[in-house]
N, C-alpha and C. Protein backbone atom coordinates (compact mmCIF):
# COMPACT_ATOMS: atom_id res chain seq x y z
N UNK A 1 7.76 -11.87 3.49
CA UNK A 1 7.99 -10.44 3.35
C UNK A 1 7.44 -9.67 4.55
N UNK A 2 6.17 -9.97 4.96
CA UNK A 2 5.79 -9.52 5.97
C UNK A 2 5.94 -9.93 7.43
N UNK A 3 7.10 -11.09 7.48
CA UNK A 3 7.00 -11.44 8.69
C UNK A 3 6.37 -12.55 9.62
N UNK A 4 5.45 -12.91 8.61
CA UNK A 4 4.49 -13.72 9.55
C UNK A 4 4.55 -15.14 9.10
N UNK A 5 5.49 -15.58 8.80
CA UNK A 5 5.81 -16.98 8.23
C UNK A 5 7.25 -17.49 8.84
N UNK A 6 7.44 -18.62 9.67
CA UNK A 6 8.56 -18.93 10.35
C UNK A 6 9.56 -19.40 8.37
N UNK A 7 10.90 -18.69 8.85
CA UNK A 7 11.95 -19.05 7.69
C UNK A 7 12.92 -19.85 8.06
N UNK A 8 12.64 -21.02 7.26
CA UNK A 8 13.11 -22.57 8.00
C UNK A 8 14.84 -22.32 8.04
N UNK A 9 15.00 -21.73 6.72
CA UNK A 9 16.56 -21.39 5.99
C UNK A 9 16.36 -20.72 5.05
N UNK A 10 17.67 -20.00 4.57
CA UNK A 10 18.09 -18.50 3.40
C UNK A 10 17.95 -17.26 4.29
N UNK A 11 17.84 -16.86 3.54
CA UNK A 11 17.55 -15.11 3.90
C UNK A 11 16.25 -14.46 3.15
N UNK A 12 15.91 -13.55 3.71
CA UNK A 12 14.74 -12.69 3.38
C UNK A 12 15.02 -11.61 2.77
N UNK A 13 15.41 -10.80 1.80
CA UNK A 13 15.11 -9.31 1.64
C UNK A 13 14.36 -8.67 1.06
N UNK A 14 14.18 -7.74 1.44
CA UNK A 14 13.48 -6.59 1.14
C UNK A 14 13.72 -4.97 0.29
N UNK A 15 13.54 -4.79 -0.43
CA UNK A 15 14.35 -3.47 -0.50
C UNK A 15 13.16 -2.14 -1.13
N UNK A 16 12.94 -1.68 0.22
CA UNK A 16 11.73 -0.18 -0.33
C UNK A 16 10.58 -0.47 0.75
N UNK A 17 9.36 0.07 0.66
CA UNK A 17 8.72 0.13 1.44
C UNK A 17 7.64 -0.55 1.21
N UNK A 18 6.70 -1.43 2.57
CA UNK A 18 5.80 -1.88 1.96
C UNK A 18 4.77 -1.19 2.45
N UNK A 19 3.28 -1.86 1.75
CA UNK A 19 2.23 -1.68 1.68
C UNK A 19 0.98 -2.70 1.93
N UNK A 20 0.33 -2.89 3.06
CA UNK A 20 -0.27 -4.48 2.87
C UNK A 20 -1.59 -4.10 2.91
N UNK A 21 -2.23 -4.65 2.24
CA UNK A 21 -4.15 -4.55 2.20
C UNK A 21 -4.31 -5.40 2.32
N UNK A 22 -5.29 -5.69 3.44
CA UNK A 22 -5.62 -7.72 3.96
C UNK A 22 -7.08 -7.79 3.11
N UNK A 23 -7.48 -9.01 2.86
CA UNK A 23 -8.77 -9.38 2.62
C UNK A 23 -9.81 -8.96 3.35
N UNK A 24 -10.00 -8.83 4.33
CA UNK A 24 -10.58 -8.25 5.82
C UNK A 24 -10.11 -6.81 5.58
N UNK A 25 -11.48 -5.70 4.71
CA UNK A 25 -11.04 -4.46 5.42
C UNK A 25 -10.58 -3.82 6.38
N UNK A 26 -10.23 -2.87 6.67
CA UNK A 26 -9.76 -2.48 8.11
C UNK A 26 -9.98 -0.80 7.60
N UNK A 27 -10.06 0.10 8.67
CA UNK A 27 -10.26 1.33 8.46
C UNK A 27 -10.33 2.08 9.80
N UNK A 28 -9.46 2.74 9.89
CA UNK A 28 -9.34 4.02 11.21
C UNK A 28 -10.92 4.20 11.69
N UNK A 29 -11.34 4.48 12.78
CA UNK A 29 -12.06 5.58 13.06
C UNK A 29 -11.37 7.04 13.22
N UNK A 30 -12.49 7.46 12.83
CA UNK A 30 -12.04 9.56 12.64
C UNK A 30 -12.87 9.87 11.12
N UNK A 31 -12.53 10.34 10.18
CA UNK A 31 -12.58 10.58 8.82
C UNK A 31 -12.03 9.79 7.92
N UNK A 32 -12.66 10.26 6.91
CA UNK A 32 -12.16 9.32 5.22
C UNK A 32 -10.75 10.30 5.22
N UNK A 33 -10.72 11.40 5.47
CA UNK A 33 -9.41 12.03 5.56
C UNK A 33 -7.97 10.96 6.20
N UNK A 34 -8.23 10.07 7.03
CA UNK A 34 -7.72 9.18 7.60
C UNK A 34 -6.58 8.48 6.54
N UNK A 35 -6.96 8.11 5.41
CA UNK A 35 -6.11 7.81 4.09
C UNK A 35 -4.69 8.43 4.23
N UNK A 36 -4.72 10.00 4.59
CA UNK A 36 -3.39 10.43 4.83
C UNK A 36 -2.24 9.57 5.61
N UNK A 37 -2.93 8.98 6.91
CA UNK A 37 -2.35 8.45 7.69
C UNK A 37 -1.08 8.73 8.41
N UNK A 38 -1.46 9.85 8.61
CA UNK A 38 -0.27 11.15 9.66
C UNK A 38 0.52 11.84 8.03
N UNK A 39 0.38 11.72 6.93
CA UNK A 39 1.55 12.07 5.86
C UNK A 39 0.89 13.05 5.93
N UNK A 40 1.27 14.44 5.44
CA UNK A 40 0.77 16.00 5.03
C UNK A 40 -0.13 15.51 4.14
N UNK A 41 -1.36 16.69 4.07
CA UNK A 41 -2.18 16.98 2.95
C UNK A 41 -1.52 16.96 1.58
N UNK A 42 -1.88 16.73 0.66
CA UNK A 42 -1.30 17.22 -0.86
C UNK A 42 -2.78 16.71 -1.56
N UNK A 43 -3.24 17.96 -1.84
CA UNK A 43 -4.71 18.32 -2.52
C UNK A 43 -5.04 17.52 -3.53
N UNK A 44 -3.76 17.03 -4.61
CA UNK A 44 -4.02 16.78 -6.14
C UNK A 44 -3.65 15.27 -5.37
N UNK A 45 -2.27 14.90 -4.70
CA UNK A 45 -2.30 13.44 -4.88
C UNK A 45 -3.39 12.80 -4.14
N UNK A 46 -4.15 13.85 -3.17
CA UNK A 46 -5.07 13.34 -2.05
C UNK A 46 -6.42 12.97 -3.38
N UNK A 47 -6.57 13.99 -4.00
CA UNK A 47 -7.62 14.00 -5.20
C UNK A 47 -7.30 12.81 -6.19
N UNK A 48 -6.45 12.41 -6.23
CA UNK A 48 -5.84 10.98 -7.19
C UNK A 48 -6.61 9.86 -6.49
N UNK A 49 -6.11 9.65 -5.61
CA UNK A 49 -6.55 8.37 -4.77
C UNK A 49 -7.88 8.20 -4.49
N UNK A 50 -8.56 9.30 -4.07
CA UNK A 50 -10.22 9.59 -4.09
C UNK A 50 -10.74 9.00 -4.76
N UNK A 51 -10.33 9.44 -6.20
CA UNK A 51 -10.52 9.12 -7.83
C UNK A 51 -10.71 7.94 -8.22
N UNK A 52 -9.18 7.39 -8.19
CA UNK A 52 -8.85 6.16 -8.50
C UNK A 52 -9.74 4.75 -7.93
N UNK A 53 -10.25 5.23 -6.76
CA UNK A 53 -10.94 4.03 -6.36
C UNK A 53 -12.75 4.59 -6.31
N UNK A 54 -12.40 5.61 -7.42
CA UNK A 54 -14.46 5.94 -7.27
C UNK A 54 -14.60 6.29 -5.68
N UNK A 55 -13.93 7.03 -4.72
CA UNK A 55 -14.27 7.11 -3.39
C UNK A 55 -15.01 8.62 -3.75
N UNK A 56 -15.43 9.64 -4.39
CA UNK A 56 -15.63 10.88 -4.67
C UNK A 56 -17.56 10.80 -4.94
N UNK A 57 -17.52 9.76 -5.47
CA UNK A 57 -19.49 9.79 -5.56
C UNK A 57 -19.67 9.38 -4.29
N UNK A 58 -19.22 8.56 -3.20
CA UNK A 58 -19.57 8.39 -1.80
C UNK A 58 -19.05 9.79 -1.16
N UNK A 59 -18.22 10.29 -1.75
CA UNK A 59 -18.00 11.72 -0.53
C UNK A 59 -18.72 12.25 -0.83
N UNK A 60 -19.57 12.69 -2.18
CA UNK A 60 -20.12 13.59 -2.30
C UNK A 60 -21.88 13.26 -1.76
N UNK A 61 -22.00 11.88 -1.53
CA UNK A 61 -23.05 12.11 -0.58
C UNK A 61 -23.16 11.60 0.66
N UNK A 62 -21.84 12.01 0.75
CA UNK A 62 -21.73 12.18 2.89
C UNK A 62 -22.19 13.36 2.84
N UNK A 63 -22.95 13.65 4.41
CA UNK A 63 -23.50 14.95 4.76
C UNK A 63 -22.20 16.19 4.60
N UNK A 64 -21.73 15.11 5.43
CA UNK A 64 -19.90 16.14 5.76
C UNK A 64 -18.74 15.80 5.02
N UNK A 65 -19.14 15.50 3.45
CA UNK A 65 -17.70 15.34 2.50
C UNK A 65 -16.92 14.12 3.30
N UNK A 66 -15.78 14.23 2.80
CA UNK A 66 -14.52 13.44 3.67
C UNK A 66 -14.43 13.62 4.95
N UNK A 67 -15.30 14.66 5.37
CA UNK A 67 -15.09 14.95 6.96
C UNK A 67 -15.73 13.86 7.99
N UNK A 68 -16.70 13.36 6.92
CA UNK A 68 -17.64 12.57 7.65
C UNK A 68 -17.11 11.64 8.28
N UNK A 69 -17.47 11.30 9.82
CA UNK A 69 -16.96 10.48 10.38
C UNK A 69 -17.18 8.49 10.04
N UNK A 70 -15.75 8.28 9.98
CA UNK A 70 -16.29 6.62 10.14
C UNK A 70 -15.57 5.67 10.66
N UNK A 71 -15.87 4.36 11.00
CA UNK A 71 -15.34 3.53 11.82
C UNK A 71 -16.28 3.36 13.18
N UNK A 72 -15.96 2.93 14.24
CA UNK A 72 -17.22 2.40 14.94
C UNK A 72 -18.39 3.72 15.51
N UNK A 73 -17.51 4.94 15.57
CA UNK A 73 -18.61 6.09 15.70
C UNK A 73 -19.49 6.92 14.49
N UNK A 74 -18.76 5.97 13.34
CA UNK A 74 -18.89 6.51 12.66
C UNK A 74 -20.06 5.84 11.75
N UNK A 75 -20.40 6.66 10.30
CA UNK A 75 -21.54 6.00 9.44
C UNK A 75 -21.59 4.41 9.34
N UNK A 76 -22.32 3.96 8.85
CA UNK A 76 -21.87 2.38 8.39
C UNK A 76 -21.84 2.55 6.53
N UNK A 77 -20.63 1.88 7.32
CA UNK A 77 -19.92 1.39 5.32
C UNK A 77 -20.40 -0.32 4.47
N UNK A 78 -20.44 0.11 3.62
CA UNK A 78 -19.95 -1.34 3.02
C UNK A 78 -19.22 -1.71 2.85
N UNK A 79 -18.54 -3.30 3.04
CA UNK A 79 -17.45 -4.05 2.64
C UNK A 79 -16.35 -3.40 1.29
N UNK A 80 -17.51 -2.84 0.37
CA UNK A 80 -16.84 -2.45 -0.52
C UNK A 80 -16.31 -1.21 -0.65
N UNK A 81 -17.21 -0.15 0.13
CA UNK A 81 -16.58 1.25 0.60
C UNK A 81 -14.93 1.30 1.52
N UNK A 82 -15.15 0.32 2.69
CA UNK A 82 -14.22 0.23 3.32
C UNK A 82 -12.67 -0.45 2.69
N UNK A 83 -13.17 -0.96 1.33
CA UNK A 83 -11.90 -1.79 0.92
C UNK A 83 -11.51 -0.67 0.13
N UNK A 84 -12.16 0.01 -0.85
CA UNK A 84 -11.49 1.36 -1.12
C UNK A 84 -10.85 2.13 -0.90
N UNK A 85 -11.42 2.31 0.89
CA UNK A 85 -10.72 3.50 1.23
C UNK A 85 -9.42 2.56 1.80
N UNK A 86 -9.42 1.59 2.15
CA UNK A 86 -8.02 1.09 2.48
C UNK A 86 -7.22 0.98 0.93
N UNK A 87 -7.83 0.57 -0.04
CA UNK A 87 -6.89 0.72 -1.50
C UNK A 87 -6.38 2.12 -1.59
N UNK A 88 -7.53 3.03 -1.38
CA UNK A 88 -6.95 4.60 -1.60
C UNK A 88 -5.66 5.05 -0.47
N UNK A 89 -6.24 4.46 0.44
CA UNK A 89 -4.79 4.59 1.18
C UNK A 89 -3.30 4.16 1.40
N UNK A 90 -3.26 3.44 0.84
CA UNK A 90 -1.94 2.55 0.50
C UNK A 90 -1.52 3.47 -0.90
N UNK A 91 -2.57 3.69 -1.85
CA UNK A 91 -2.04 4.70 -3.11
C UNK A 91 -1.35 5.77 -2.47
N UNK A 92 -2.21 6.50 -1.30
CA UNK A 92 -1.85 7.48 -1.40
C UNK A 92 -0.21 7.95 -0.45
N UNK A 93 0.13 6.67 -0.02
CA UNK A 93 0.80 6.84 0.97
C UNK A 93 2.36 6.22 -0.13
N UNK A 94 2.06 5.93 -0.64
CA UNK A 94 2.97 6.14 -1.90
C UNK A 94 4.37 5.05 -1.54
N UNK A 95 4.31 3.99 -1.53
CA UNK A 95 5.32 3.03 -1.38
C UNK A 95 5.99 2.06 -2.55
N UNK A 96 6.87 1.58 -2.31
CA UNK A 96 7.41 0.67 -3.45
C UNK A 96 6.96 -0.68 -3.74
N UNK A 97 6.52 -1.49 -2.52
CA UNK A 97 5.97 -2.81 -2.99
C UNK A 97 4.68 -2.75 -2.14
N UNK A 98 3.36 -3.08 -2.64
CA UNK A 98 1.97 -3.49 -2.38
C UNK A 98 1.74 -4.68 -2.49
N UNK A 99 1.45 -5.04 -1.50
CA UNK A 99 0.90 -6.70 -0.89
C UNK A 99 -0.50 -6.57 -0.67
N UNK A 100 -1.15 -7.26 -1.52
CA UNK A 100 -2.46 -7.17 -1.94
C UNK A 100 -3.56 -8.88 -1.55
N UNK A 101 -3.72 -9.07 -0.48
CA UNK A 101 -4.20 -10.08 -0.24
C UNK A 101 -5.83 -10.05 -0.31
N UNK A 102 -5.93 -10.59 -1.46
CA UNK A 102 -7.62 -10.77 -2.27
C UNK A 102 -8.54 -9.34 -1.98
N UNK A 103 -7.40 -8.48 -2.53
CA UNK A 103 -8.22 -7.02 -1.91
C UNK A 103 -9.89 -7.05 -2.51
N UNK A 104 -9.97 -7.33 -3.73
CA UNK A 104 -11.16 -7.24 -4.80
C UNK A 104 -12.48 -7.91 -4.37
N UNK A 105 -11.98 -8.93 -3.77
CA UNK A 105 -13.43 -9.73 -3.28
C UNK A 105 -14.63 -8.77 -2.83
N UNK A 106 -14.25 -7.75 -2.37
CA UNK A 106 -15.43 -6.60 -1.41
C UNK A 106 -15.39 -5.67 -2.70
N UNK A 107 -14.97 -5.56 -3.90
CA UNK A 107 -15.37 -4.36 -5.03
C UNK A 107 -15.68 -4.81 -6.35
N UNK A 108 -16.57 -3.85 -7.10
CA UNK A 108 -17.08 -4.65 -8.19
C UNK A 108 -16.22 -4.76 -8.82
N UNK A 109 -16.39 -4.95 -9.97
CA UNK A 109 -15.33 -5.40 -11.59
C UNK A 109 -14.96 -3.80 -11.67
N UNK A 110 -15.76 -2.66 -12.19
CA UNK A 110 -14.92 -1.79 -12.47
C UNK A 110 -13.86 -1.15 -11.55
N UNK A 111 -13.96 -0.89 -10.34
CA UNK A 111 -13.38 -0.48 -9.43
C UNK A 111 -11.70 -1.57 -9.34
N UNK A 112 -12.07 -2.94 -9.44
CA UNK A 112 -10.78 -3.59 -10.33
C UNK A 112 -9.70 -3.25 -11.04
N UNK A 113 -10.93 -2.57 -12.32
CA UNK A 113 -9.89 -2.34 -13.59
C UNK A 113 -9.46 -1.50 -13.30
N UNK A 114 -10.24 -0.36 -12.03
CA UNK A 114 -9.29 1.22 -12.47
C UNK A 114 -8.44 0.97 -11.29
N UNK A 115 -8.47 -0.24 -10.55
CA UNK A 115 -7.18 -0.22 -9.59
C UNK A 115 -5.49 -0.72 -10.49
N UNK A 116 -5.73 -1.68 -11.39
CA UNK A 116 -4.88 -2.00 -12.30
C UNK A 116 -4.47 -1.20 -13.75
N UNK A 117 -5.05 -0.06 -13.80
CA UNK A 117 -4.50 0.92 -14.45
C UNK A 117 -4.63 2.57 -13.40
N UNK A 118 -4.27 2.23 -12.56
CA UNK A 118 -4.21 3.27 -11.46
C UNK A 118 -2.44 4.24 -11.89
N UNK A 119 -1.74 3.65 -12.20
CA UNK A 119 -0.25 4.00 -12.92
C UNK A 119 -0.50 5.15 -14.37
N UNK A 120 -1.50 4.52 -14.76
CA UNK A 120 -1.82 5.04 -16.38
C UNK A 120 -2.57 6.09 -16.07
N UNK A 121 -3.66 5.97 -15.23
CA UNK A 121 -4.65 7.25 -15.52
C UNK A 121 -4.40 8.32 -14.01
N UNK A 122 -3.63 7.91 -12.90
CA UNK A 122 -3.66 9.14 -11.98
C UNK A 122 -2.14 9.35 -11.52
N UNK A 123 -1.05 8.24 -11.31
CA UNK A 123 -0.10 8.67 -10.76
C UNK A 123 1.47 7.84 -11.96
N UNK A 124 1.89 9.01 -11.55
CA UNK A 124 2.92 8.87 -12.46
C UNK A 124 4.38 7.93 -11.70
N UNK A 125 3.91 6.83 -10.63
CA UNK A 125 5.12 6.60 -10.00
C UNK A 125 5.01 4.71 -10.30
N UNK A 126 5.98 3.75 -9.91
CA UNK A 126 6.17 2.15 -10.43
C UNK A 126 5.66 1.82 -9.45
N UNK A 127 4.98 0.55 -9.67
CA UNK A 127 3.69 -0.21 -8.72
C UNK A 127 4.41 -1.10 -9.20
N UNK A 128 5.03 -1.61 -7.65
CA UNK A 128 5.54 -3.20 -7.74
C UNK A 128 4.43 -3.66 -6.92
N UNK A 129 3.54 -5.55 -7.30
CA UNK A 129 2.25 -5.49 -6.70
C UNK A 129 2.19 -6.83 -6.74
N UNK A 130 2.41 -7.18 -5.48
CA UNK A 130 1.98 -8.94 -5.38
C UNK A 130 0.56 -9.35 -4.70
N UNK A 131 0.21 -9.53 -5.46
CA UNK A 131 -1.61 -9.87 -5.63
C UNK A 131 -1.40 -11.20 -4.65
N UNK A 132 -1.87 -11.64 -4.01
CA UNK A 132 -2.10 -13.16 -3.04
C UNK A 132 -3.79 -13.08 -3.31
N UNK A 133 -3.86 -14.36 -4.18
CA UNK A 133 -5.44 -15.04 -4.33
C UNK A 133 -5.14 -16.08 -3.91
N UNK A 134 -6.22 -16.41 -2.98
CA UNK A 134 -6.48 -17.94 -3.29
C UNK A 134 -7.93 -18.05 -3.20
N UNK A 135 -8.02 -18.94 -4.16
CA UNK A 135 -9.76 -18.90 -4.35
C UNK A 135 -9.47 -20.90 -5.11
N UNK A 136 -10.57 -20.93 -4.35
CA UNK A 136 -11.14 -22.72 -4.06
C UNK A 136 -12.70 -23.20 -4.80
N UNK A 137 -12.61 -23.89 -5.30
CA UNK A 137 -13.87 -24.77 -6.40
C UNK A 137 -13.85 -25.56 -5.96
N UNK A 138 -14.96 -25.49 -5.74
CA UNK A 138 -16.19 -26.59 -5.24
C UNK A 138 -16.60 -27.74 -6.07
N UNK A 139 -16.28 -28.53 -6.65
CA UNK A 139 -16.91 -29.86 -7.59
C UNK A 139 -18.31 -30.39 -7.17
């Protein structure tokens, strides 16, 4: 889907837009505002996504709200802050299929559940969502 796999034979399609969150956070430098990712402001869906991933108790103790700068000039995050704000951003940018490669590993259990009822409690739109785990036991 994404490209990065040689296709020996068939065809590939696609139909709608994607969304990919790697295992490996990633996050702009500039602001947590950054989530927009060039799309216009919209106050309430911007306030959804905040929400949805608990990003609102960390804004509220940044010095400078969402303004606060981050990425390499910026504060230092945790693994688990930074996977948020990349979850919040893919919400907020509002696409048809989400490619989700072991996003959770960097967030606790609740932050989980309210990503998998993220449909029910903030946005009213269809989450098509292919989760990629792979996780390995040790004997």
């Amino acid at each position: 889907m994404l490209g990065k796999m040689p296709k020996l034979s068939g065809t590939v399609s696609v139909f709608g837009s994607i969304a990919y969150v790697s295992q490996v956070s990633w996050i702009q430098s500039g602001t947590i505002r950054n989530i927009l990712y060039g799309k216009p402001m919209d106050v309430d869906k911007y306030d959804k996504a905040i929400n949805a991933f608990a990003l609102d108790k960390d804004i509220n103790s940044f010095d400078h709200g969402d303004l606060t700068e981050i990425g390499q000039r910026g504060i230092n995050m945790s693994g688990g802050q930074k996977q948020r704000i990349q979850l919040a951003r893919v919400i907020y940018n509002d696409v048809d299929i989400y490619l989700l490669d072991d996003p959770f590993s960097a967030v606790d259990a609740h932050t989980t559940f309210v990503f998998f009822n993220v449909k029910k409690l903030h946005f009213s739109i269809e989450i098509w969502c292919i989760i990629l785990l792979f996780i390995f036991f040790t004997i």
